[in-house]
N, C-alpha and C. Protein backbone atom coordinates (compact mmCIF):
# COMPACT_ATOMS: atom_id res chain seq x y z
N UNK A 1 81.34 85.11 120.36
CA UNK A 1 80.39 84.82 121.40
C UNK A 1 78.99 84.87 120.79
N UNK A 2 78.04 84.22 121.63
CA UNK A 2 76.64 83.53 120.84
C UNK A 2 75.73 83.95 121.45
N UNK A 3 74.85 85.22 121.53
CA UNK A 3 73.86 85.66 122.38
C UNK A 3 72.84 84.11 122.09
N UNK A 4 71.99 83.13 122.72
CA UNK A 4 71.11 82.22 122.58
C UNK A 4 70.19 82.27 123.77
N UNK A 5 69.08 82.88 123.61
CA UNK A 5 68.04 83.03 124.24
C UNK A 5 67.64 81.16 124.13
N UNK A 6 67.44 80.21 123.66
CA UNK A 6 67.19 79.27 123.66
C UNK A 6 68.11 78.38 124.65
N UNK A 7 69.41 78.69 124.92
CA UNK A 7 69.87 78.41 125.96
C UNK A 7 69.68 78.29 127.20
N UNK A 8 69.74 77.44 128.01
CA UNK A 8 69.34 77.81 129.32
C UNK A 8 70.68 78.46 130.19
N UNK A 9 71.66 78.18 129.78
CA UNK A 9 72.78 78.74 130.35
C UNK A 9 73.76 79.07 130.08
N UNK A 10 75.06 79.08 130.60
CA UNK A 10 76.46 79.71 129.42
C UNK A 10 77.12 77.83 129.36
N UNK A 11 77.75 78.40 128.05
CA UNK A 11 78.56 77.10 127.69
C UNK A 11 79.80 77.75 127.24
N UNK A 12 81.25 76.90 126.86
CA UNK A 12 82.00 77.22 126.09
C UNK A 12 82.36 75.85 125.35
N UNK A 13 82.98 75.74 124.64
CA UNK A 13 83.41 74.51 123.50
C UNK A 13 84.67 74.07 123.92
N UNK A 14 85.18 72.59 123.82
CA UNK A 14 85.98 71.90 124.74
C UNK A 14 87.55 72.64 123.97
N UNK A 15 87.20 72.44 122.56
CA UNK A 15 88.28 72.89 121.68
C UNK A 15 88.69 74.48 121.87
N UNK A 16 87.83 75.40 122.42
CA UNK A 16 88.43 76.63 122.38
C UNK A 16 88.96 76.99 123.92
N UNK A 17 88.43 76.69 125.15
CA UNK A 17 88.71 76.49 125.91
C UNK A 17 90.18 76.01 126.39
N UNK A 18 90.51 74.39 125.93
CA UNK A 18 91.61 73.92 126.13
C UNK A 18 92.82 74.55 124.99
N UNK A 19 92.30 74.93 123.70
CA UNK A 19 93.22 74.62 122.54
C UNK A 19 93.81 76.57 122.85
N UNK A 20 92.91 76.86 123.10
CA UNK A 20 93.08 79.00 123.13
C UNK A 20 93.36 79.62 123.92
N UNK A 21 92.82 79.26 124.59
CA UNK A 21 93.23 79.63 126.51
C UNK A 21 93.83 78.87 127.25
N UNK A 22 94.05 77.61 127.73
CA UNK A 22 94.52 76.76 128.38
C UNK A 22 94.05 76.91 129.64
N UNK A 23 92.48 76.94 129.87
CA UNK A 23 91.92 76.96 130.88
C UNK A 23 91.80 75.67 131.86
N UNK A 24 91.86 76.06 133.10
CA UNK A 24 92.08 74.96 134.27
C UNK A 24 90.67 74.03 134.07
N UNK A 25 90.43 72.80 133.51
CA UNK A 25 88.79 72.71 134.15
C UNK A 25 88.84 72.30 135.45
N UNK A 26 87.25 72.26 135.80
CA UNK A 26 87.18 71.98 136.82
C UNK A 26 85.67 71.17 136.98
N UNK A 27 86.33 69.48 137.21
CA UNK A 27 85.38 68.36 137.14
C UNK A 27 84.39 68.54 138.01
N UNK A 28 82.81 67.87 137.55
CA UNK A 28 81.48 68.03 138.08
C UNK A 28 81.28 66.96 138.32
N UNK A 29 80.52 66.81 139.96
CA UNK A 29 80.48 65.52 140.48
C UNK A 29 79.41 64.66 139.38
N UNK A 30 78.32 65.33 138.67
CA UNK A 30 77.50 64.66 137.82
C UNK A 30 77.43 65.00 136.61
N UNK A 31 77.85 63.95 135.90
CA UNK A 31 77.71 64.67 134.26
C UNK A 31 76.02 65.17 134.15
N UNK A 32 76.17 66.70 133.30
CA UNK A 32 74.72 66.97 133.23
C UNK A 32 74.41 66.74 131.61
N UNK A 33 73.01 65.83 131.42
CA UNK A 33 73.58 65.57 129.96
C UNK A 33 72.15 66.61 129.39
N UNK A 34 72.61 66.66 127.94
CA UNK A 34 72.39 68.10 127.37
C UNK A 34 71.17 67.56 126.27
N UNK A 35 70.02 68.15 126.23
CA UNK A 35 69.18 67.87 124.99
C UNK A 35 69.16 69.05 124.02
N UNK A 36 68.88 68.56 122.66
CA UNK A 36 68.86 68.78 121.75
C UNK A 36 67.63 70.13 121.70
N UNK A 37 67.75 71.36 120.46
CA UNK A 37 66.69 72.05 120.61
C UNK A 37 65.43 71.31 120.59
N UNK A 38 65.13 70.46 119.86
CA UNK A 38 63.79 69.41 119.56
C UNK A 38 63.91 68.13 120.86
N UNK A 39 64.50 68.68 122.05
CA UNK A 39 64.35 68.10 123.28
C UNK A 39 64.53 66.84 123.78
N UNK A 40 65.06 66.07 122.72
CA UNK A 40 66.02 64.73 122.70
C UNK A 40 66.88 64.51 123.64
N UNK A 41 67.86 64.04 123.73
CA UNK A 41 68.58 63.96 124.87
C UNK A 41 69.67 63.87 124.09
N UNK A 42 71.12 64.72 123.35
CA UNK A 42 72.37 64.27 122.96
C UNK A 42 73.22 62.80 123.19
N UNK A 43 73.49 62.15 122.18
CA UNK A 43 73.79 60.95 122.91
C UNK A 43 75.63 61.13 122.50
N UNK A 44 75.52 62.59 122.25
CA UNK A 44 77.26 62.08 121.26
C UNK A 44 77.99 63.11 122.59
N UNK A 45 77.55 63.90 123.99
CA UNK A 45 78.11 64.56 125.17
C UNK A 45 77.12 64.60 126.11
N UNK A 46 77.97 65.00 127.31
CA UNK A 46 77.37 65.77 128.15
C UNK A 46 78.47 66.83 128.70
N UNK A 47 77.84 67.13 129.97
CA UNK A 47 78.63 68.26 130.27
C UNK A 47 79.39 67.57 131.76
N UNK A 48 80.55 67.68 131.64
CA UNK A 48 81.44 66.92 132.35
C UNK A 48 82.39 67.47 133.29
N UNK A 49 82.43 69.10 132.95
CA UNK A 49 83.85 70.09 133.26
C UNK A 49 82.92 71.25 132.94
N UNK A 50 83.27 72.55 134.14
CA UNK A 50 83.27 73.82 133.84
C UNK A 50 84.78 74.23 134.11
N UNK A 51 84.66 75.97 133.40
CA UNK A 51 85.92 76.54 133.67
C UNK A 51 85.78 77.88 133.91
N UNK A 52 86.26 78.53 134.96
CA UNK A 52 86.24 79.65 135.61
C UNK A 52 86.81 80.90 134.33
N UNK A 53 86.12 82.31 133.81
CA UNK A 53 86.05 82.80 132.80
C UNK A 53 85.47 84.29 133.64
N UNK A 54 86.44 85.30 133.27
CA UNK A 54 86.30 86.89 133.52
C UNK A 54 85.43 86.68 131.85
N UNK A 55 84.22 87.65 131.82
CA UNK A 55 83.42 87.99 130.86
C UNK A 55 83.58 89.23 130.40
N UNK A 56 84.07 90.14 129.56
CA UNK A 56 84.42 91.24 129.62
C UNK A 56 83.53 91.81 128.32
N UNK A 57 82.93 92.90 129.06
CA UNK A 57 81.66 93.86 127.75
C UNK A 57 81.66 95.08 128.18
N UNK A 58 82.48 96.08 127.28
CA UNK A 58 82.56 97.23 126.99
C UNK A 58 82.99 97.86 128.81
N UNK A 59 82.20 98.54 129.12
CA UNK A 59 82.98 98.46 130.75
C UNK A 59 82.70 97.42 131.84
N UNK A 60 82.08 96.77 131.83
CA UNK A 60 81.48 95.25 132.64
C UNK A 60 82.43 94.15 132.95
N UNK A 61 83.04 93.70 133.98
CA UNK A 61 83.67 92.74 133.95
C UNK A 61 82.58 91.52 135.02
N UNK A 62 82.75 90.33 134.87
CA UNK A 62 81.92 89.48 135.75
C UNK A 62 83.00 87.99 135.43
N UNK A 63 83.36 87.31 136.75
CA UNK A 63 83.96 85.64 136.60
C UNK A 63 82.79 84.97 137.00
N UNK A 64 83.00 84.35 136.11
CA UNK A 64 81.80 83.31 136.45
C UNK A 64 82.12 81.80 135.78
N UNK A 65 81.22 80.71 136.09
CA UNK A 65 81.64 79.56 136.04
C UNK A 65 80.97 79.29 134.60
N UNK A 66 81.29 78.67 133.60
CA UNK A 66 80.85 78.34 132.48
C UNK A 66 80.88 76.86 132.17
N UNK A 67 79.83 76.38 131.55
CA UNK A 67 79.75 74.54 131.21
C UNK A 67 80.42 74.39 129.84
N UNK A 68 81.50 73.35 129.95
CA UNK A 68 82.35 73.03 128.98
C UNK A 68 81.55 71.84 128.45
N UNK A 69 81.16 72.30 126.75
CA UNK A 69 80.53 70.79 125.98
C UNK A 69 81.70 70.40 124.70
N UNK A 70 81.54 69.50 124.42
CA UNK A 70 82.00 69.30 123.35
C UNK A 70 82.45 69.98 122.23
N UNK A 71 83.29 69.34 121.22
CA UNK A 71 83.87 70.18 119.88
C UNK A 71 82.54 70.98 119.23
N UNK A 72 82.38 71.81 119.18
CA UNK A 72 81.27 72.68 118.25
C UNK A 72 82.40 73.86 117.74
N UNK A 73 80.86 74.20 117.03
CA UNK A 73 81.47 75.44 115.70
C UNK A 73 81.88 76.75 116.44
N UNK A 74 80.62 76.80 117.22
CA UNK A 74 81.08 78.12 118.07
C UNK A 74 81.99 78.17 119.19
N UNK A 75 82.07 79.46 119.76
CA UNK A 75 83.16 79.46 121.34
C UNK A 75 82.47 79.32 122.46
N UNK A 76 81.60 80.06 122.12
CA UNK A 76 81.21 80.59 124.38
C UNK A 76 79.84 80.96 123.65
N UNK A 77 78.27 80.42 124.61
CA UNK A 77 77.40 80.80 124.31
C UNK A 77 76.93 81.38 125.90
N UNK A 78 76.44 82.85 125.49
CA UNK A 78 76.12 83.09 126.74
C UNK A 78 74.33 83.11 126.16
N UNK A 79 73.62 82.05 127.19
CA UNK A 79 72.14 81.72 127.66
C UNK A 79 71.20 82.50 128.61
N UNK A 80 70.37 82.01 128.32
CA UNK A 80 69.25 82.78 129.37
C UNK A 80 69.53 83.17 130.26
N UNK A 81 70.26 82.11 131.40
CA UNK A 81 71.08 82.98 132.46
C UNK A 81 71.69 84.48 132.91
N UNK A 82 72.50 84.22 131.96
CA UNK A 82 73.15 85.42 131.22
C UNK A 82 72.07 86.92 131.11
N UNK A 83 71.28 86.59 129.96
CA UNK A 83 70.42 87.43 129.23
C UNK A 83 69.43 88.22 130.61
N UNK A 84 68.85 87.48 131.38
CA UNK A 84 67.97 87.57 132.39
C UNK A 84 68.77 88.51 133.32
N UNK A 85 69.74 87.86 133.87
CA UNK A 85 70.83 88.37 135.26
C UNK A 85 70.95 89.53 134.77
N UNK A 86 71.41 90.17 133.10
CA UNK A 86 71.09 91.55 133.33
C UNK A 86 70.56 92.12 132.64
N UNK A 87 69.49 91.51 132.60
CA UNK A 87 68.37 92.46 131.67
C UNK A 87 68.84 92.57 130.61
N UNK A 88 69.67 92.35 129.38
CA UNK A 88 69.93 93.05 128.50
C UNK A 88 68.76 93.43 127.23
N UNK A 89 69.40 94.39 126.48
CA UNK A 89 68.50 95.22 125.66
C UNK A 89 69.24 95.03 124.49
N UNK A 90 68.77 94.59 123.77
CA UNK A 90 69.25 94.11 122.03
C UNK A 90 68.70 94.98 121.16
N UNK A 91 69.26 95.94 121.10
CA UNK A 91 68.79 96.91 119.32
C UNK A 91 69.45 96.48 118.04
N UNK A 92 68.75 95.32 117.41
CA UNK A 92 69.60 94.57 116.06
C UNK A 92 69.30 95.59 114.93
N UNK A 93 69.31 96.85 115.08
CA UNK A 93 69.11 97.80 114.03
C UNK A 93 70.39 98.23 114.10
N UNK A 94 70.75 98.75 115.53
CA UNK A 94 72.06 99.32 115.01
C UNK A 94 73.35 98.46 116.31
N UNK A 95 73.19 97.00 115.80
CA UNK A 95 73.73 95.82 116.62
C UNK A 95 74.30 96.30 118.25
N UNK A 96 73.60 96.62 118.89
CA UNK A 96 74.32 97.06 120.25
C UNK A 96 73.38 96.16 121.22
N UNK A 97 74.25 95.96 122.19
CA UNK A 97 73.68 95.55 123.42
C UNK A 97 73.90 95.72 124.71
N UNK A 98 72.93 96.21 125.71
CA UNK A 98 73.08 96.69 126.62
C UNK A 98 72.49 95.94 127.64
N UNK A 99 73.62 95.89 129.39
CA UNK A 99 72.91 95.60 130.21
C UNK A 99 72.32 96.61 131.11
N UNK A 100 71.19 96.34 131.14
CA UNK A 100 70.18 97.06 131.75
C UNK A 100 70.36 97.34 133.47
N UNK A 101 70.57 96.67 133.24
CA UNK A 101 70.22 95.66 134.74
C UNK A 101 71.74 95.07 135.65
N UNK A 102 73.01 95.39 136.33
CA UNK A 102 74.04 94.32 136.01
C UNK A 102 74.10 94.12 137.96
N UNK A 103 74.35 92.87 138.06
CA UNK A 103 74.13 92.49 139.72
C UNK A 103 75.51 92.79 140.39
N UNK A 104 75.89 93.29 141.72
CA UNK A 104 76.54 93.80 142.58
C UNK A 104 77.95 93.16 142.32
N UNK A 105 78.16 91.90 141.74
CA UNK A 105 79.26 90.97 140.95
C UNK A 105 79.93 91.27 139.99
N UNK A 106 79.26 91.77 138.95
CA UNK A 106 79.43 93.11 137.71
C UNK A 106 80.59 94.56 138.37
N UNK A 107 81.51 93.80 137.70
CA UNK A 107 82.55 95.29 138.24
C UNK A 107 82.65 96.28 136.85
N UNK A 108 82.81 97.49 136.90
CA UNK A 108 82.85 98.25 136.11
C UNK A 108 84.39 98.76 135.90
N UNK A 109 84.86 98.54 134.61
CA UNK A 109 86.06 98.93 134.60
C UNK A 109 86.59 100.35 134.02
C-alpha cells in the first residue's frame, strides 16, 4: 500500500484487484478520467469501476469504496482522502503511522 499525499483519493490497480482478490467491481455511470502529476490528462485510462474493500490498520477496520485504474506497479494507493479523514501522523524516523483522528465508520478491532 502507497501512502500519496499527491493523490486526491484511494485507487487500487485493475491487475491486483481482479488477479488477487477476485473482487466484485462495480461500474460508474461516468468514466472519471485521471491526469497525470504534471496535470495532463492520461490518455492510456480512466477510471471506469470501483470495488468495495475492508481497509485494515493495526486495530482500525473501515469498507470503503476504492477507484479501480489500470495495470500499474503498485496495489492500492490510499490519497488525500484517506490521509485527511483521519488525520494521520507519519513519524518516517521510526516508520509508524498513526490515525489521529478516525470517523464514527472506523471500527476498532
Amino acid at each position: 500500500m502507497l501512502l500519496n499525499s499527491s493523490a486526491t483519493s484511494l485507487a487500487i490497480s485493475l491487475e491486483f484487484a481482479k488477479k488477487k482478490w477476485g473482487f466484485k467491481l462495480k461500474k460508474i455511470e461516468r468514466p472519471i478520467y485521471v491526469r497525470n502529476i504534471d496535470g495532463i490528462f492520461n490518455k492510456e485510462w480512466s477510471i471506469k469501476h470501483t470495488v468495495e474493500v475492508n481497509i485494515l490498520y493495526k486495530r482500525y477496520r473501515k469498507k470503503t469504496e476504492i477507484n479501480m485504474t489500470g495495470e500499474q506497479k503498485w496495489n492500492i494507493i490510499l490519497g488525500m482522502s484517506w490521509l485527511v479523514c483521519h488525520n494521520t501522523e507519519i513519524n518516517w524516523i521510526i516508520e509508524e503511522v498513526r490515525m489521529m483522528r478516525c470517523p464514527e465508520e472506523c471500527k476498532r478491532r
